[in-house]
Protein backbone atom coordinates (compact mmCIF):
# COMPACT_ATOMS: atom_id res chain seq x y z
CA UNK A 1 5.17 -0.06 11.57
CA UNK A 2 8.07 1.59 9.84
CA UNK A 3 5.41 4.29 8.06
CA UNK A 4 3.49 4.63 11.31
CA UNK A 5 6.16 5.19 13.50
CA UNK A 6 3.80 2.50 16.26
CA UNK A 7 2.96 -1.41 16.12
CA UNK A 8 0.84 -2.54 14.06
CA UNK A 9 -1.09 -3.68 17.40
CA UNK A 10 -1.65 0.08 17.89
CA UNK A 11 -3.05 0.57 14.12
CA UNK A 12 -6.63 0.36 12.85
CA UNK A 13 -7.27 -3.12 10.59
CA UNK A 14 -8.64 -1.03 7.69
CA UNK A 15 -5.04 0.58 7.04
CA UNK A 16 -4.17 -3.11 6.31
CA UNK A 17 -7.03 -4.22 4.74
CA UNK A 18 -6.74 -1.78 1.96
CA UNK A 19 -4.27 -3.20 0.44
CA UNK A 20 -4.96 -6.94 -1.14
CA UNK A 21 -2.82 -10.01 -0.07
CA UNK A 22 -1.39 -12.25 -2.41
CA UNK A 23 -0.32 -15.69 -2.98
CA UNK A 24 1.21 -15.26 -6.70
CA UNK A 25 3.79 -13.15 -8.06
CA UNK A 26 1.37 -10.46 -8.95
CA UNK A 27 3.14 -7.14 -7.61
CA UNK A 28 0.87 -4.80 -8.24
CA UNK A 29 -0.66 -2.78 -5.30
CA UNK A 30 -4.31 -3.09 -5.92
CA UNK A 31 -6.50 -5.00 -7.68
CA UNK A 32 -7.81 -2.52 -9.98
CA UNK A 33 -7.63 -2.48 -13.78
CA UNK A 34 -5.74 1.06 -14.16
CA UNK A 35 -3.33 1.78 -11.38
CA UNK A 36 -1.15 4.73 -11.36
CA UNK A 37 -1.81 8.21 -12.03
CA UNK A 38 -3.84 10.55 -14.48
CA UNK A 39 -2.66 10.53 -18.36
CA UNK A 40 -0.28 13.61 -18.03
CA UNK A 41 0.17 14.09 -14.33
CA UNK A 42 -2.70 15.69 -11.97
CA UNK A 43 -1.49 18.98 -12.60
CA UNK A 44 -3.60 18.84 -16.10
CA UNK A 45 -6.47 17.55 -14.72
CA UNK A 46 -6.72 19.97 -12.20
CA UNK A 47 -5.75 22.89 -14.45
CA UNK A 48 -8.82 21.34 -16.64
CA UNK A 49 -10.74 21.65 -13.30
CA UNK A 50 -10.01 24.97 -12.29
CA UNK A 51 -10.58 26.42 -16.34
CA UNK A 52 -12.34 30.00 -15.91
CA UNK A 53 -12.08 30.24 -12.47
CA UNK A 54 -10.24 32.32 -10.25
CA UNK A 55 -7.44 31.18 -8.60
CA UNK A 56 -5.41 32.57 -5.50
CA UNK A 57 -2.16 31.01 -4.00
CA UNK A 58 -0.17 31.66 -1.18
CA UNK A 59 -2.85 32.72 0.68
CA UNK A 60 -3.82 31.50 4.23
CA UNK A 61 -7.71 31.57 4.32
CA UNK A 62 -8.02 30.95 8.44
CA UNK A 63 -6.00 34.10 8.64
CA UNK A 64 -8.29 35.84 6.58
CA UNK A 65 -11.79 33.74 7.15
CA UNK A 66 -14.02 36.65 7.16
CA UNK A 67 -12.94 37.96 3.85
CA UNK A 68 -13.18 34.57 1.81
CA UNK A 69 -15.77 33.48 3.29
CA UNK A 70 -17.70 36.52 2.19
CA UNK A 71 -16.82 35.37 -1.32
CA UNK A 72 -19.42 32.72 -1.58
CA UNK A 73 -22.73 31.80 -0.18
CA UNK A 74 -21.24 28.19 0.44
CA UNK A 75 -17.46 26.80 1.59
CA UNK A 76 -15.77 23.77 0.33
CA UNK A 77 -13.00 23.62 3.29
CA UNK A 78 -10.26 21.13 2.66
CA UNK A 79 -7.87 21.77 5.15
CA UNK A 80 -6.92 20.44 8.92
CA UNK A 81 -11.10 19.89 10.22
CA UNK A 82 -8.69 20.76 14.41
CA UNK A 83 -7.10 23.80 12.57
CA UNK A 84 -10.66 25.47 11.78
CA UNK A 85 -12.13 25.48 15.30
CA UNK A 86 -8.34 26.43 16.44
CA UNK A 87 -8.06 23.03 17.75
CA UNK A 88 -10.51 23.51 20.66
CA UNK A 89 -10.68 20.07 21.43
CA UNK A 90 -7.34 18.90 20.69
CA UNK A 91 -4.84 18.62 18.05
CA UNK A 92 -5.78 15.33 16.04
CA UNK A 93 -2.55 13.55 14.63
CA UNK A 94 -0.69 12.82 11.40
CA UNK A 95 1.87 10.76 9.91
CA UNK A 96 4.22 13.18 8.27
CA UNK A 97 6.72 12.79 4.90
CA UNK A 98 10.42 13.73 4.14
CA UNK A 99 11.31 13.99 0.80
CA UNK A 100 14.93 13.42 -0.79
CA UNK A 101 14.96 13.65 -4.86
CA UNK A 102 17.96 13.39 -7.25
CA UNK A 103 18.92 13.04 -10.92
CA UNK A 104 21.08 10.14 -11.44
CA UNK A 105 23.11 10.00 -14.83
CA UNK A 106 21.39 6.66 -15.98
CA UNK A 107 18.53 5.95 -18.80
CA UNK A 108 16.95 3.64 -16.01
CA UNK A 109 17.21 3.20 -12.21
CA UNK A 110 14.98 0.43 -11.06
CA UNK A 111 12.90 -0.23 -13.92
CA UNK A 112 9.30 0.67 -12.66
CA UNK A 113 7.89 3.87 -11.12
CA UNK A 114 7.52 2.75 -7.49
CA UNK A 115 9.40 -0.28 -5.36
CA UNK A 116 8.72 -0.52 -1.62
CA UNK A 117 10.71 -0.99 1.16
CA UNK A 118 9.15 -2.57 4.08
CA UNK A 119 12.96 -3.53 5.61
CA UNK A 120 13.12 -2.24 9.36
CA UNK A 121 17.31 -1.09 9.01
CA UNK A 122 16.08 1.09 5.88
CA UNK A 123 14.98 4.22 6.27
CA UNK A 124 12.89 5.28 3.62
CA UNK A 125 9.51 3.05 2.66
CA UNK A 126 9.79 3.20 -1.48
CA UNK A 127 11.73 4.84 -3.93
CA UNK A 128 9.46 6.42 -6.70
CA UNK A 129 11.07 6.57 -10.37
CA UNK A 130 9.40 9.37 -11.81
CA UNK A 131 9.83 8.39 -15.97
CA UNK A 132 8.08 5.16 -15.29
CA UNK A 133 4.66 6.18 -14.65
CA UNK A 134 4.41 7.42 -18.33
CA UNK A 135 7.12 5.90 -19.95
CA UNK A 136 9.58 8.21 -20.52
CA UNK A 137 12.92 8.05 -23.03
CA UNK A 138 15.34 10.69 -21.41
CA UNK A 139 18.67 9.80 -21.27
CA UNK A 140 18.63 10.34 -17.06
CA UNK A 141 16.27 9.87 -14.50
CA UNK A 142 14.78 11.09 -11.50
CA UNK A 143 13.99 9.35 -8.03
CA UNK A 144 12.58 10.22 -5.38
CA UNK A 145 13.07 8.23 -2.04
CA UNK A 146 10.21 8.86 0.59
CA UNK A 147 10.98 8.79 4.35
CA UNK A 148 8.15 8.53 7.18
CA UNK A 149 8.59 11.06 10.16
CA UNK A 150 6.61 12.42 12.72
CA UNK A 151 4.38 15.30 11.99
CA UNK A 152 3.87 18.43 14.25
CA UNK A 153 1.71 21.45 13.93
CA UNK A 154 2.76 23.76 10.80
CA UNK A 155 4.48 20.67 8.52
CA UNK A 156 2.55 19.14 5.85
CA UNK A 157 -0.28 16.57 7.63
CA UNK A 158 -0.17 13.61 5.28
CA UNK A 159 -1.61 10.27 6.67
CA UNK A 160 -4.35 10.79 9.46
CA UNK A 161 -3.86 8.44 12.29
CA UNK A 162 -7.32 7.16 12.56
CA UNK A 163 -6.42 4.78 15.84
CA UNK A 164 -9.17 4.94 18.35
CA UNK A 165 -8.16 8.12 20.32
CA UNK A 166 -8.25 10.13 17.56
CA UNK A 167 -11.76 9.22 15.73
CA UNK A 168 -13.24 9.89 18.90
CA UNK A 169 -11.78 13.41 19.20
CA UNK A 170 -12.62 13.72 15.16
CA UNK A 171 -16.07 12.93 16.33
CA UNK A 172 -15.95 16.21 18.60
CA UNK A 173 -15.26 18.22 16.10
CA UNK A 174 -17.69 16.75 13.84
CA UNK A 175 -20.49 17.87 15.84
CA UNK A 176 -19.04 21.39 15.77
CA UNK A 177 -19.14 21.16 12.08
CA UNK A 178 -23.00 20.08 11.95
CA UNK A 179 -24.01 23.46 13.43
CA UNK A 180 -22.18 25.43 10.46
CA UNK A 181 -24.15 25.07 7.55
CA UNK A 182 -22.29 26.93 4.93
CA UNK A 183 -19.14 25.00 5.18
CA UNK A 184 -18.43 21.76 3.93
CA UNK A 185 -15.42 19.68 5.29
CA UNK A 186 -13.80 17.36 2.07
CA UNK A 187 -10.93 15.49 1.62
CA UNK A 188 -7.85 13.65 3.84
CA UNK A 189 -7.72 16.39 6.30
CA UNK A 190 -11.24 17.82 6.25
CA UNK A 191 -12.76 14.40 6.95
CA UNK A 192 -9.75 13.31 8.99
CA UNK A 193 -10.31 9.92 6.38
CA UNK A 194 -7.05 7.63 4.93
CA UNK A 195 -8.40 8.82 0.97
CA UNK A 196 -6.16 6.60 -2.13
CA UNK A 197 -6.36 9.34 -4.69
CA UNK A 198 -9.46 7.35 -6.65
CA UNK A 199 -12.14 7.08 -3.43
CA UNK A 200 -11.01 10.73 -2.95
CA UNK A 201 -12.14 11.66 -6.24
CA UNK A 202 -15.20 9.65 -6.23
CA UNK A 203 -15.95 11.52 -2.77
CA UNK A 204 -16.09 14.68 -4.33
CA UNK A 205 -17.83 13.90 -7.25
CA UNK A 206 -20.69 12.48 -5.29
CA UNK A 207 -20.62 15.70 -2.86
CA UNK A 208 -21.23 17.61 -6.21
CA UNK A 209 -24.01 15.36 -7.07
CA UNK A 210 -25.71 15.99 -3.55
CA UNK A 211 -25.27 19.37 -3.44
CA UNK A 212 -26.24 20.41 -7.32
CA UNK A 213 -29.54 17.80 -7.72
């Protein structure tokens, strides 16, 4: 309730669901064998990714649609699905993020990379230790404590709200995307879909399958 900013009456069950419940002491947050992040950060593994091809940044491509899209006989779009058809239907909603980070004059803060805070009278939902998700030795640390806020047109969309009222106006814009054929719609905002960073992955790896056989 505290990341959703609504009850969890109001939520879909799979935002739940994901996540395993537990009768032991186990405290890790899934079930899988390797939990964490990519060996060296995802900024090598998408540099390895992106090898040999170009690469432009702070660029806004609806701004500029006709030109990019002149690039390439075929579009992988991976931004806001509402923000491509200039929200026609509606504006779907997000969760949004608030980030505070600082570097504390210790070897070692809390002892693993993430702890969550599920408390109602504290305001942020985890603090994330950045050393601890490869180990690190320096003699101070960094955290990073991650507050839940409400999202509006223009901020960062991180967490689709995929309650009832919304799917139904994704599904709108859906059928708008069916009748463009050179543009696919990937990813958290694209698919207006709750992604964890491995089905996201897997997603896109199967989309390359499909589209290269």
């Amino acid at each position: 309730e505290k990341q959703w900013g609504r009850k969890c009456t109001e939520l879909p069950a799979f935002i739940i669901k994901r996540l395993p419940v537990r009768y032991t002491y186990d405290n890790n947050y899934f079930n899988d064998r390797f939990q964490g992040i990519p060996m060296g950060g995802y900024t090598k593994m998408i540099e390895r990714m992106l090898e040999g091809i170009e690469v432009r940044l702070g660029v806004d491509f609806l701004k500029h649609r006709d030109e990019y899209e002149a690039l390439a006989d075929t579009i992988i779009y991976t931004g806001p699905i509402d923000e491509y058809f200039d929200y026609s239907e509606g504006v779907l909603e997000y969760r949004g993020l608030h980030f505070e980070t600082e570097r504390l004059e210790e070897e070692n803060h809390q002892g693993v990379a993430v702890v969550n805070y599920t408390e109602g009278d504290i305001p942020y939902t985890r603090i994330i230790e950045h050393k601890h998700f490869e180990f690190g030795t320096q003699p101070v640390t960094y955290v990073t404590k991650e507050y839940p806020k409400d999202w509006k047109i223009g901020e960062e969309a991180y967490y689709p709200v995929n309650d009832v009222k919304n799917l139904d106006l994704y599904a709108k814009y859906v059928k708008k995307a069916e009748t463009i054929s050179n543009v696919i719609f990937g990813g958290r905002l694209g698919e207006y879909k709750y992604y964890d960073m491995d089905k996201v992955i897997a997603s896109a790896l199967a989309l390359v399958e499909k589209e290269l056989a």
